[in-house]
PDB file of N, CA and C in Angstrom:
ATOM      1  N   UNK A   1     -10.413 -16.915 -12.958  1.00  0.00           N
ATOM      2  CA  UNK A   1     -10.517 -15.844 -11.979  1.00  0.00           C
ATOM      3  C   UNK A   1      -9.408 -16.017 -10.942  1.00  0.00           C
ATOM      4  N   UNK A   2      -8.804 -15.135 -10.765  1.00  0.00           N
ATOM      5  CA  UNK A   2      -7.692 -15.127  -9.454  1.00  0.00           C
ATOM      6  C   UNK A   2      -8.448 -14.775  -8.321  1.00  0.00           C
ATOM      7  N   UNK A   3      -7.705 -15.503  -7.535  1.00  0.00           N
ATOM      8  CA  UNK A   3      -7.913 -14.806  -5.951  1.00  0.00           C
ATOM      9  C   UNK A   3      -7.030 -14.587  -5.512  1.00  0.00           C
ATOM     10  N   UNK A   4      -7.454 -13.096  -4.963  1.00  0.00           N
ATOM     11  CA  UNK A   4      -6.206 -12.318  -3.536  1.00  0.00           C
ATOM     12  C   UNK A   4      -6.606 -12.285  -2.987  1.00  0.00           C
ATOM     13  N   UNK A   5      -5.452 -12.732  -1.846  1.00  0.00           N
ATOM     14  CA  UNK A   5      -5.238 -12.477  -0.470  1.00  0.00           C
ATOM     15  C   UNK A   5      -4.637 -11.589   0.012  1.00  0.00           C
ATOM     16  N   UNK A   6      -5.507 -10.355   0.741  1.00  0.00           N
ATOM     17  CA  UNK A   6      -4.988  -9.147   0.956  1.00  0.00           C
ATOM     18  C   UNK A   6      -4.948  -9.124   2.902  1.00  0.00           C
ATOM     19  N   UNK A   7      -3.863  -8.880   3.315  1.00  0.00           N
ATOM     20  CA  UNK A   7      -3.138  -8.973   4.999  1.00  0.00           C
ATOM     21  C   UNK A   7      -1.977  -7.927   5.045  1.00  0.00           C
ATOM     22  N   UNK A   8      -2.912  -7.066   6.099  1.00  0.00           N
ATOM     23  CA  UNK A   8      -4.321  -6.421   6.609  1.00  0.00           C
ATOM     24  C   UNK A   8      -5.232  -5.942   5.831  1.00  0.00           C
ATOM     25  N   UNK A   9      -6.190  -6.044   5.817  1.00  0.00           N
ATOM     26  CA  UNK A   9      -6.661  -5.346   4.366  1.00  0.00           C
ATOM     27  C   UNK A   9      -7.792  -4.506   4.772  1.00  0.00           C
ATOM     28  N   UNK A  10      -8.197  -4.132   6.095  1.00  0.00           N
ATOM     29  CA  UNK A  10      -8.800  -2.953   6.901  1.00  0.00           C
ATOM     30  C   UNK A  10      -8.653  -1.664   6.939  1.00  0.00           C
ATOM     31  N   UNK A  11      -7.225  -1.955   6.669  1.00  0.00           N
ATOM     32  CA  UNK A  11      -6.143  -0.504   7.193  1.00  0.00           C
ATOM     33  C   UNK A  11      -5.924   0.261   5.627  1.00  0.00           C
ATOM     34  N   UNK A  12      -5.366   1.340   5.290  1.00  0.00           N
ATOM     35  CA  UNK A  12      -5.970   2.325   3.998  1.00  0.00           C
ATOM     36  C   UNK A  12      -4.826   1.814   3.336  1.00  0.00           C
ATOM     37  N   UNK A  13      -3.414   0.806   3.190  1.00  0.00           N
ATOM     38  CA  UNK A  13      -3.036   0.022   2.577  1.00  0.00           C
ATOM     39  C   UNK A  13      -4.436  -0.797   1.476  1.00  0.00           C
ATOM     40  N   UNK A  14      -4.392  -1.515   2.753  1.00  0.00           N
ATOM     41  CA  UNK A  14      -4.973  -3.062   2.242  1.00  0.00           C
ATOM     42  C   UNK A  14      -6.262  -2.510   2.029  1.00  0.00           C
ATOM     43  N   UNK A  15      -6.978  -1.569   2.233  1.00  0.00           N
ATOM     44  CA  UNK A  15      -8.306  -1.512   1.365  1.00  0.00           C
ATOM     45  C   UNK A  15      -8.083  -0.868   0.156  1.00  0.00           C
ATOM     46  N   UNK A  16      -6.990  -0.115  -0.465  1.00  0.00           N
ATOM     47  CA  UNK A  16      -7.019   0.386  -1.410  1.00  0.00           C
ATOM     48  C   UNK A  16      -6.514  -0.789  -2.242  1.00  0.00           C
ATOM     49  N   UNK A  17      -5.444  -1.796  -1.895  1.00  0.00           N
ATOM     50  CA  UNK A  17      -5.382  -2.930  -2.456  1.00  0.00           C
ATOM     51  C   UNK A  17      -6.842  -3.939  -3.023  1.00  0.00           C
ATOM     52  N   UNK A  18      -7.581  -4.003  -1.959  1.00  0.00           N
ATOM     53  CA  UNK A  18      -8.747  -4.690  -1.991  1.00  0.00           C
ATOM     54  C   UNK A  18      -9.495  -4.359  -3.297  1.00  0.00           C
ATOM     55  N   UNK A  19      -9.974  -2.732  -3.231  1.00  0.00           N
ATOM     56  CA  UNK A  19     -10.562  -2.280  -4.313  1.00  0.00           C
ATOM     57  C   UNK A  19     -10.269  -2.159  -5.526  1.00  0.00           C
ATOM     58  N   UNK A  20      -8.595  -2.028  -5.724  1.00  0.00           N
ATOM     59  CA  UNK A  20      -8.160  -2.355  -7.122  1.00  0.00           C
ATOM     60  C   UNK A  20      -8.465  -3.777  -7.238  1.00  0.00           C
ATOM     61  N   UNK A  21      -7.916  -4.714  -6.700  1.00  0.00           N
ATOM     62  CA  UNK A  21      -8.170  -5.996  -7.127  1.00  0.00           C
ATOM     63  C   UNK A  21      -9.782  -6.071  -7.403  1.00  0.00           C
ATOM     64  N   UNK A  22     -10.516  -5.735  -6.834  1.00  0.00           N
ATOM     65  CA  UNK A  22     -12.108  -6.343  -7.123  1.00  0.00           C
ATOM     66  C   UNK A  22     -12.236  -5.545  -8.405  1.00  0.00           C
ATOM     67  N   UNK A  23     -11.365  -4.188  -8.805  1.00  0.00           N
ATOM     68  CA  UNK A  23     -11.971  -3.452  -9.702  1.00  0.00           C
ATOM     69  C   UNK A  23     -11.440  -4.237 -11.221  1.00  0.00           C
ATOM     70  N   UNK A  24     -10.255  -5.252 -10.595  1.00  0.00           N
ATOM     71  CA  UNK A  24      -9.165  -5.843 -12.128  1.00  0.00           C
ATOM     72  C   UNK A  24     -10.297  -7.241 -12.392  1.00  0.00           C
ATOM     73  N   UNK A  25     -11.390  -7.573 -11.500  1.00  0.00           N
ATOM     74  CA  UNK A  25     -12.447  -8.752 -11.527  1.00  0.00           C
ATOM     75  C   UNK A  25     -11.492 -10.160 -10.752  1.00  0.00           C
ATOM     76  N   UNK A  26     -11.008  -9.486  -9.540  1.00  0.00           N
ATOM     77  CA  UNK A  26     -10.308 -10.654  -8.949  1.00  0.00           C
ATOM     78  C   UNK A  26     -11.492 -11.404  -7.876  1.00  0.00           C
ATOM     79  N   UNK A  27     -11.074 -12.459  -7.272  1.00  0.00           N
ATOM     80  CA  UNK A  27     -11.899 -12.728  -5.816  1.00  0.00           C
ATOM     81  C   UNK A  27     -11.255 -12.440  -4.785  1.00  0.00           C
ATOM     82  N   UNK A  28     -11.668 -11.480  -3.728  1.00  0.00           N
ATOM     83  CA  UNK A  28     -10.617 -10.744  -2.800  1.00  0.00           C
ATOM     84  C   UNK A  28     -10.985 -11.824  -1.563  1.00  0.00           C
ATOM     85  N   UNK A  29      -9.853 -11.499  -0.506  1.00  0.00           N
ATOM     86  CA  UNK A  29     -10.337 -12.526   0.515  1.00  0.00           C
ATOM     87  C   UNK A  29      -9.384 -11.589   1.093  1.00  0.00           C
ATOM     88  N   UNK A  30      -9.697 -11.005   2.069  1.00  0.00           N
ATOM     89  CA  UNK A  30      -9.181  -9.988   3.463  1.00  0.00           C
ATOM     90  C   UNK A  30      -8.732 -10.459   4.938  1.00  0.00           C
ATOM     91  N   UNK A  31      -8.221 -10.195   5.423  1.00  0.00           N
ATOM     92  CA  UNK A  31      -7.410 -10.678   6.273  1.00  0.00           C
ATOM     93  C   UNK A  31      -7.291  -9.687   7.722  1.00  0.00           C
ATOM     94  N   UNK A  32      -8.119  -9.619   8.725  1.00  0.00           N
ATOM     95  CA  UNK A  32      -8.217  -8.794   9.797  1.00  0.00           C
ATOM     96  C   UNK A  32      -8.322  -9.324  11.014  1.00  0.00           C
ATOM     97  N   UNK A  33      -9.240  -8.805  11.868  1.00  0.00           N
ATOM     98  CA  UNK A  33      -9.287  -9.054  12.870  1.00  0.00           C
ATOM     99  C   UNK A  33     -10.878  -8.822  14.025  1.00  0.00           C
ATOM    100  N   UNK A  34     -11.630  -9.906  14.002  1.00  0.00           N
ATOM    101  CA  UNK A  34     -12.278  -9.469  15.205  1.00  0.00           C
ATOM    102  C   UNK A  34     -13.547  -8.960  14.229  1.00  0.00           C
ATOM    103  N   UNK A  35     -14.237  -7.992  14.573  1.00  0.00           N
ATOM    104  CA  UNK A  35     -15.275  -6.774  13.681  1.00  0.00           C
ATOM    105  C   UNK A  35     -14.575  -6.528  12.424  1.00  0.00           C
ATOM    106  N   UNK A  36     -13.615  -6.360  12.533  1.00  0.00           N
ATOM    107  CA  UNK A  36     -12.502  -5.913  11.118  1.00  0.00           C
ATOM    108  C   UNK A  36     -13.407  -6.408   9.927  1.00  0.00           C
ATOM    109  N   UNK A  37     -13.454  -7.905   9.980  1.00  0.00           N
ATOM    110  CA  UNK A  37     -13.922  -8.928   9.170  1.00  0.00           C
ATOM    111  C   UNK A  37     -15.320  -8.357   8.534  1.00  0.00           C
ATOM    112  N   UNK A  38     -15.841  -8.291   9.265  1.00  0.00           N
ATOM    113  CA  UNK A  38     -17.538  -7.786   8.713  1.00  0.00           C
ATOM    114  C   UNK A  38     -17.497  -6.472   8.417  1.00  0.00           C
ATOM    115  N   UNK A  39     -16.368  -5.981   8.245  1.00  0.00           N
ATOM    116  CA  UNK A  39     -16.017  -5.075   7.619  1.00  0.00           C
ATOM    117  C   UNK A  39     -15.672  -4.741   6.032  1.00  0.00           C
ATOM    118  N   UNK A  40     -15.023  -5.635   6.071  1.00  0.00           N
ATOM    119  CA  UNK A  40     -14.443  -5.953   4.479  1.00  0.00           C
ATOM    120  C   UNK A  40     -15.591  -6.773   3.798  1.00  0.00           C
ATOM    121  N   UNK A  41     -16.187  -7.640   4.157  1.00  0.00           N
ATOM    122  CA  UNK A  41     -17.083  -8.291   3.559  1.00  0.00           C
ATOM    123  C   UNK A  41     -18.422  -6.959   2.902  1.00  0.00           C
ATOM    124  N   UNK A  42     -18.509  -6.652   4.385  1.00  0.00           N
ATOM    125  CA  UNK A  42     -20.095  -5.707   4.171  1.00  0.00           C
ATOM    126  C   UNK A  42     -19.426  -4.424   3.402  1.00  0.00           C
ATOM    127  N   UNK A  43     -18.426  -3.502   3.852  1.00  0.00           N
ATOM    128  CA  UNK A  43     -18.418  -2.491   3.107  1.00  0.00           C
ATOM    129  C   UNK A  43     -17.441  -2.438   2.305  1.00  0.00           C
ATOM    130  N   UNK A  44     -16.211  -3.357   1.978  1.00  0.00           N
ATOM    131  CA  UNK A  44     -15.652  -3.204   0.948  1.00  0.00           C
ATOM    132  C   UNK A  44     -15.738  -4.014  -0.307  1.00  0.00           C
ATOM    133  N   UNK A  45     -16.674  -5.584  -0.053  1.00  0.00           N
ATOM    134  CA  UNK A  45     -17.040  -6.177  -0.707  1.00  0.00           C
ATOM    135  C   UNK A  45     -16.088  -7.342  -1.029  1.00  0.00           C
ATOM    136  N   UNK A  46     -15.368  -7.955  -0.267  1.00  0.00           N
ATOM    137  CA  UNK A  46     -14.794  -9.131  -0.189  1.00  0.00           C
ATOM    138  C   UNK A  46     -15.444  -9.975  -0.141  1.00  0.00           C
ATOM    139  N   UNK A  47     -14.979 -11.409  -1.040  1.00  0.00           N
ATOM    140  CA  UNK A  47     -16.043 -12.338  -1.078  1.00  0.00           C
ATOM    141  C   UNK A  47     -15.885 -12.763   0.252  1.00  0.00           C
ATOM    142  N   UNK A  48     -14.965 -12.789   0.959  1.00  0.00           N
ATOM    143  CA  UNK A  48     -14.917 -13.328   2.692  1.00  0.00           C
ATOM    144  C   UNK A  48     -13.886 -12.439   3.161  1.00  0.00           C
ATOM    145  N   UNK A  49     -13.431 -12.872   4.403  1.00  0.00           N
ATOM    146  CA  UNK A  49     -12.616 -12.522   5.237  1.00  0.00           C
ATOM    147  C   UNK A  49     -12.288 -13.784   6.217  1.00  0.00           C
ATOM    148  N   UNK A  50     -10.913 -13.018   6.561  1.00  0.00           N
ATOM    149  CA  UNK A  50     -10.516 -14.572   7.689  1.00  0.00           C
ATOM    150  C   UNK A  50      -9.422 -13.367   8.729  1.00  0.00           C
ATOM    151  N   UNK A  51     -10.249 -14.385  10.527  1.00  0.00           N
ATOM    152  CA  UNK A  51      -9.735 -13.501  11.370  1.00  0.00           C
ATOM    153  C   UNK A  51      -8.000 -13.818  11.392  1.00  0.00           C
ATOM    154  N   UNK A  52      -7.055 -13.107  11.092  1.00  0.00           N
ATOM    155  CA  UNK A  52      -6.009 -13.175  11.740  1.00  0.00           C
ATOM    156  C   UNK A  52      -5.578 -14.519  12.918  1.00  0.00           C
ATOM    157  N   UNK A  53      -6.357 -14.640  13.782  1.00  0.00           N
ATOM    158  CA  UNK A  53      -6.067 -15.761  14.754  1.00  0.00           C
ATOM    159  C   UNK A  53      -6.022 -16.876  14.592  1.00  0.00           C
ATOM    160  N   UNK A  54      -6.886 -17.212  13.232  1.00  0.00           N
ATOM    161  CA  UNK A  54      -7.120 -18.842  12.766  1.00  0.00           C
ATOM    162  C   UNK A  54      -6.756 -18.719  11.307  1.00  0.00           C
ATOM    163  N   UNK A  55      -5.671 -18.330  10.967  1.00  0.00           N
ATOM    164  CA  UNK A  55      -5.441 -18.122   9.704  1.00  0.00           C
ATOM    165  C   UNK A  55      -5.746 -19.543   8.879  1.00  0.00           C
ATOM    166  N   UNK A  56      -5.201 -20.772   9.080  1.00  0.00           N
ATOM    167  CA  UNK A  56      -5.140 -21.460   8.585  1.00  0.00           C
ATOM    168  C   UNK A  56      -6.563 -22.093   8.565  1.00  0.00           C
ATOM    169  N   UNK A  57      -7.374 -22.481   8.792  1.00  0.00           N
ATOM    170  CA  UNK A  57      -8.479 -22.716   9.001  1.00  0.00           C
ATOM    171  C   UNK A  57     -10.047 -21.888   7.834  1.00  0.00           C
ATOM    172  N   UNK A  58      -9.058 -20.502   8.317  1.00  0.00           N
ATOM    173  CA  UNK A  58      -9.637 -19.679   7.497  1.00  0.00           C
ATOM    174  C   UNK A  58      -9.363 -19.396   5.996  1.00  0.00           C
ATOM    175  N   UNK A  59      -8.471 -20.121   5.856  1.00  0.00           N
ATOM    176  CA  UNK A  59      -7.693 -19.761   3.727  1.00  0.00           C
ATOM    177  C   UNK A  59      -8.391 -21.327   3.325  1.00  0.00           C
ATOM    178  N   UNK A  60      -8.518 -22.413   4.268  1.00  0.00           N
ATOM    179  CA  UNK A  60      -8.677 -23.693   3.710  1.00  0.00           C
ATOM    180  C   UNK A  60     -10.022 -23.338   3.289  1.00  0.00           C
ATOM    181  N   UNK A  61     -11.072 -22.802   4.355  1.00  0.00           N
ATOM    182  CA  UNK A  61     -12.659 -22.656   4.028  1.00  0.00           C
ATOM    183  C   UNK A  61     -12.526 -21.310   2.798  1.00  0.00           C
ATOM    184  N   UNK A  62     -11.929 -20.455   2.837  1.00  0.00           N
ATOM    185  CA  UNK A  62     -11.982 -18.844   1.666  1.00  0.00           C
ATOM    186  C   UNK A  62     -11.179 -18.992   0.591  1.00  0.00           C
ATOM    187  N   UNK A  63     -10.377 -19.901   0.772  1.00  0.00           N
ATOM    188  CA  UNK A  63      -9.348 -20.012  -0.815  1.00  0.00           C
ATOM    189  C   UNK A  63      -9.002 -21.580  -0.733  1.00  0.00           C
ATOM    190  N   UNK A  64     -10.197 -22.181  -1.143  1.00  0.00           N
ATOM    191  CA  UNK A  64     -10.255 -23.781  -1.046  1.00  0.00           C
ATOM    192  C   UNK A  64      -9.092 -24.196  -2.376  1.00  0.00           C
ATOM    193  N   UNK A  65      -9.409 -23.696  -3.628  1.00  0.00           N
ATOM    194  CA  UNK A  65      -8.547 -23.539  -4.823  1.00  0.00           C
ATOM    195  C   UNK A  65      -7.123 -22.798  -4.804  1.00  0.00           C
ATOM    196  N   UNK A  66      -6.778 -22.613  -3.550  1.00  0.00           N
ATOM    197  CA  UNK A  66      -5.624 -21.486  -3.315  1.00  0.00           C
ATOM    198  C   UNK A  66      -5.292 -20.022  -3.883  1.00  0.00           C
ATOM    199  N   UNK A  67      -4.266 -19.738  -3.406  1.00  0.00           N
ATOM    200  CA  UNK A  67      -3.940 -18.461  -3.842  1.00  0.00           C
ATOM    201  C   UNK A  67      -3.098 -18.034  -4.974  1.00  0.00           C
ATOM    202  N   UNK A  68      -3.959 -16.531  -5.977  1.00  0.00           N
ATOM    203  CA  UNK A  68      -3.016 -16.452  -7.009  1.00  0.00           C
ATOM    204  C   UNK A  68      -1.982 -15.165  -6.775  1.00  0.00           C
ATOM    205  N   UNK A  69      -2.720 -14.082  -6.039  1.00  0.00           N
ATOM    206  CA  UNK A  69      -2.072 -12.754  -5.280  1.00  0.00           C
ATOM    207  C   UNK A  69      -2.213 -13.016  -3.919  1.00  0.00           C
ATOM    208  N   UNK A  70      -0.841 -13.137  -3.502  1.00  0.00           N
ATOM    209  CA  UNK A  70      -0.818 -12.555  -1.865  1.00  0.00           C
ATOM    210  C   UNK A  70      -0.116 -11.100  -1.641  1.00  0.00           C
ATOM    211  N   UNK A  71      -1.143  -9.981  -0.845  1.00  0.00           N
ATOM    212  CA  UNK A  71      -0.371  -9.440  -1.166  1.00  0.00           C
ATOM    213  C   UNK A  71      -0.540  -8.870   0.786  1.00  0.00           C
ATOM    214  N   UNK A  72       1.177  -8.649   1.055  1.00  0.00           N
ATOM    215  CA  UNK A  72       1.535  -9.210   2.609  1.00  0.00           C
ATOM    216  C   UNK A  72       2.047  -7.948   3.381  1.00  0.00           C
ATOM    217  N   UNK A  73       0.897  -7.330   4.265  1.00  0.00           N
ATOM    218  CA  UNK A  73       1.665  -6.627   4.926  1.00  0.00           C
ATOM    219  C   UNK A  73       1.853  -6.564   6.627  1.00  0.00           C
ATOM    220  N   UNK A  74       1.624  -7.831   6.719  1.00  0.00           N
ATOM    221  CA  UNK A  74       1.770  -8.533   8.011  1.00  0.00           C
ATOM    222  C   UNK A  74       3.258  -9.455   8.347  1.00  0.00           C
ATOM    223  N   UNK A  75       3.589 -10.987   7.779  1.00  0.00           N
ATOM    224  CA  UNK A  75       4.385 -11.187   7.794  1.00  0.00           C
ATOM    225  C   UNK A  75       3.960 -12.726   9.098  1.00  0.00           C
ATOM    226  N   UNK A  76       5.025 -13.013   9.685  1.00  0.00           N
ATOM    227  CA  UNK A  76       4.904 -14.187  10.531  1.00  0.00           C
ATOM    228  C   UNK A  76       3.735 -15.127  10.362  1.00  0.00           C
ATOM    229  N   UNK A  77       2.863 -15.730  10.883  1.00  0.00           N
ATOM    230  CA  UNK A  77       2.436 -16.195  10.652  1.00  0.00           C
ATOM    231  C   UNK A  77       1.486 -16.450   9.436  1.00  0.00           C
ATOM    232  N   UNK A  78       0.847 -15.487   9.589  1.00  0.00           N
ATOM    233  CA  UNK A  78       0.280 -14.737   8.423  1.00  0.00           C
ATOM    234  C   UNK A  78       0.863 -15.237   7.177  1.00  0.00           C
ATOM    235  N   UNK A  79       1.743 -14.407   6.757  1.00  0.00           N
ATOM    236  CA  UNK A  79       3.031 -14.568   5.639  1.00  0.00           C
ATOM    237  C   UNK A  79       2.973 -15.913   5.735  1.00  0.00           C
ATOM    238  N   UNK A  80       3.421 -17.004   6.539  1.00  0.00           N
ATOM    239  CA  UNK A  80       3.956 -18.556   6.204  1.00  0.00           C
ATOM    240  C   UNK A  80       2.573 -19.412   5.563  1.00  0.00           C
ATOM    241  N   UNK A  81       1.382 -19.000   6.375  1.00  0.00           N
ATOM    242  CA  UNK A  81      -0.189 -19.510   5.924  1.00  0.00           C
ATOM    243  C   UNK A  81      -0.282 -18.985   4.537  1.00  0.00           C
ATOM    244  N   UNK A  82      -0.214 -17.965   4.325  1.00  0.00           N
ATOM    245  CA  UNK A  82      -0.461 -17.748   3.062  1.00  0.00           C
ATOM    246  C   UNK A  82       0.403 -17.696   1.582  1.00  0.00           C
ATOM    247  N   UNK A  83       1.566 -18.385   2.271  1.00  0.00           N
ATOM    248  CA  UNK A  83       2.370 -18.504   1.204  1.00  0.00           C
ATOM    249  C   UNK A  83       2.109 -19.871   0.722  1.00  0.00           C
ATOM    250  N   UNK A  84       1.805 -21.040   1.929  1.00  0.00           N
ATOM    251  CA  UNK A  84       1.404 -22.668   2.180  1.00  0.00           C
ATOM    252  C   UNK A  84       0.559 -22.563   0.921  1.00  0.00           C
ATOM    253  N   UNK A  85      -0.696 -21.451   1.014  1.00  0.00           N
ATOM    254  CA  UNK A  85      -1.553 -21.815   0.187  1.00  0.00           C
ATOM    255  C   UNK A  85      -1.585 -20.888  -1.305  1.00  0.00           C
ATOM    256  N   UNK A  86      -0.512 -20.881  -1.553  1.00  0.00           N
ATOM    257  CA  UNK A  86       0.237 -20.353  -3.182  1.00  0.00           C
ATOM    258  C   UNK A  86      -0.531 -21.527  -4.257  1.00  0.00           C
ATOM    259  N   UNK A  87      -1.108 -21.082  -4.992  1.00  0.00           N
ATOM    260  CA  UNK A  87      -1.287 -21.706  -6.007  1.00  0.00           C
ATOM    261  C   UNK A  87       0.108 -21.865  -6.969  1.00  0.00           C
ATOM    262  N   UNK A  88      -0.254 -22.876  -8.013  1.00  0.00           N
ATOM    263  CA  UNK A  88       1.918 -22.781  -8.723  1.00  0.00           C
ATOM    264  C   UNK A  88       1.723 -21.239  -9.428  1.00  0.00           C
ATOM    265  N   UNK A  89       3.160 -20.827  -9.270  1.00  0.00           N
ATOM    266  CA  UNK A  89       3.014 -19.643 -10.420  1.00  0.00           C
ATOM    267  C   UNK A  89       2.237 -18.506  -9.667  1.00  0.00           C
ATOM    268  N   UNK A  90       2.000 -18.605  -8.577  1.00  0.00           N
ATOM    269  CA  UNK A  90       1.275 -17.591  -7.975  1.00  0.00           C
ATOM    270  C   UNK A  90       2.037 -16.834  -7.216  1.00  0.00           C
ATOM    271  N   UNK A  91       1.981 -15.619  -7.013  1.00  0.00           N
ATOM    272  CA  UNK A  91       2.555 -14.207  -6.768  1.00  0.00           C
ATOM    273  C   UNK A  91       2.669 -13.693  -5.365  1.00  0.00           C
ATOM    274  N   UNK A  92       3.729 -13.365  -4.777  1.00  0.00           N
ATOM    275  CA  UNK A  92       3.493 -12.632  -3.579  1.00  0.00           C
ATOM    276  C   UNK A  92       4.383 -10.986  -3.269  1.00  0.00           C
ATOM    277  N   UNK A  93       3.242  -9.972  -2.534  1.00  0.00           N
ATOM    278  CA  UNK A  93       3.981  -8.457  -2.807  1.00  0.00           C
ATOM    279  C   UNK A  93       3.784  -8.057  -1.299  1.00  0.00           C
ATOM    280  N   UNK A  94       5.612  -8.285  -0.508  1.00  0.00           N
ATOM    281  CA  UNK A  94       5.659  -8.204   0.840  1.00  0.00           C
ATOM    282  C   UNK A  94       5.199  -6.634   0.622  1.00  0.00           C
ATOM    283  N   UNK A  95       4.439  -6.182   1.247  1.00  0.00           N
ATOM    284  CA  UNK A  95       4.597  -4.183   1.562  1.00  0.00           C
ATOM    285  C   UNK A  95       4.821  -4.063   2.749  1.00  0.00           C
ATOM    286  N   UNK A  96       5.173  -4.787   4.052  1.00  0.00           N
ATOM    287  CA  UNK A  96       5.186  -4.551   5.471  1.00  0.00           C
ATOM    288  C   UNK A  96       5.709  -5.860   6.485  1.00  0.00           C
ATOM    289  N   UNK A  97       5.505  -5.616   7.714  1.00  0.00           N
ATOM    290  CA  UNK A  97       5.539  -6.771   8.519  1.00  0.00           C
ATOM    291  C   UNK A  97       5.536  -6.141   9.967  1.00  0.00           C
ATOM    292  N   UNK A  98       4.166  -6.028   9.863  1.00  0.00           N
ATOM    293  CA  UNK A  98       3.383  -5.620  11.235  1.00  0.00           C
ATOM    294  C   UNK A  98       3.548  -6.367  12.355  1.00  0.00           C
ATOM    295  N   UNK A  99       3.821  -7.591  11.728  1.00  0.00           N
ATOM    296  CA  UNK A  99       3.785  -8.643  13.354  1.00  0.00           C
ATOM    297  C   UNK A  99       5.119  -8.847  13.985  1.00  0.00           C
ATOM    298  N   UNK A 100       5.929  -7.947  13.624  1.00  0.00           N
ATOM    299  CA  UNK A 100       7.247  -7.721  13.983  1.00  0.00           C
ATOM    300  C   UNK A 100       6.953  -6.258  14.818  1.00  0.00           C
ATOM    301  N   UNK A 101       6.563  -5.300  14.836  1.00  0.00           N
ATOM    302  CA  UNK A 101       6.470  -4.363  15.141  1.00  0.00           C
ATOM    303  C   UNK A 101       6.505  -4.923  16.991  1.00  0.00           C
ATOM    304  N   UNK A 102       6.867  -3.905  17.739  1.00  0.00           N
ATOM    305  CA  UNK A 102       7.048  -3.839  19.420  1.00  0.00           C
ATOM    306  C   UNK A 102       7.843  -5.023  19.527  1.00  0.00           C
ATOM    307  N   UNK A 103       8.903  -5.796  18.866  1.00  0.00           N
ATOM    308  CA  UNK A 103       9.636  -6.875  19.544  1.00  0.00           C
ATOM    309  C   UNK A 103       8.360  -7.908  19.039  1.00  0.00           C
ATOM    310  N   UNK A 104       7.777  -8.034  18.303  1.00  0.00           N
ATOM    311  CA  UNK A 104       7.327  -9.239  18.310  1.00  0.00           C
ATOM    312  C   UNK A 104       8.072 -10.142  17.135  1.00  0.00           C
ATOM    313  N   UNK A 105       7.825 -11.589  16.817  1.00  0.00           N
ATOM    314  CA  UNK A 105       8.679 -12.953  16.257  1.00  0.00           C
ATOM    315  C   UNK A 105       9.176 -12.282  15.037  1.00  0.00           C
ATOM    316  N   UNK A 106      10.007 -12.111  14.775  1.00  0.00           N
ATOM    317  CA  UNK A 106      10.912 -12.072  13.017  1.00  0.00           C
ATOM    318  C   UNK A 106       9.912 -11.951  12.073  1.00  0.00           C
ATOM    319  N   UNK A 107       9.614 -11.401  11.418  1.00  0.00           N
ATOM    320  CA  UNK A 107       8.622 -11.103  10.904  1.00  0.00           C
ATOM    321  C   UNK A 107       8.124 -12.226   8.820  1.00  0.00           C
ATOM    322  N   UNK A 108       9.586 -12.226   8.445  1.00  0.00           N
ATOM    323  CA  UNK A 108       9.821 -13.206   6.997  1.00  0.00           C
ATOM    324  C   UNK A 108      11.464 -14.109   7.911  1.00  0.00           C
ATOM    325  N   UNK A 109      10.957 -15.525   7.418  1.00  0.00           N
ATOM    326  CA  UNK A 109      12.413 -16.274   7.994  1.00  0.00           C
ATOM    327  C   UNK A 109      13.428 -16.215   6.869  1.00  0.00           C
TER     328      UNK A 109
END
């Protein structure tokens, strides 16, 4: 079974991502913020979610076995956590880099 990691996966990107993957029999793991989270879990059906703020913390406890899809439309931090936890041979599909948006940090180094 693969697991993706879908960032943001709230927003009509990343939930339409979400739902194909659960529909191909992946394990989804979502990536938001705040309420966001009990969002994806309860109504889109992610086996978890992890807030944005503690990324790392949050992929060690939701993708203990790592990652086989990342798929990235955030970038900075985000992007570097979830690339750390790449399984070998495992895949990543930048679509964005939100955390660059208003002057914020470089978004891929």
């Amino acid at each position: 079974e693969e697991t993706v990691l879908v960032a943001p996966a709230a927003g009509s990107v990343g939930s339409i991502a979400v739902q194909i993957a659960r529909a191909a029999g992946a394990l989804v793991v979502g990536v938001a913020a705040g309420e966001q989270c009990r969002y994806l879990v309860d109504e889109l059906g992610c086996a978890d979610a992890i807030d944005h703020r503690d990324i790392a913390a949050g992929l060690a406890r939701a993708c203990p076995d790592g990652v086989s899809l990342f798929i990235d439309g955030v970038g900075g931090a985000v992007h570097d956590a979830g690339v750390a936890a790449m399984t070998p041979r495992g895949r990543v599909v930048l679509i964005g880099f939100i955390s660059g948006y208003e002057g914020g940090p470089q978004p891929y180094g």
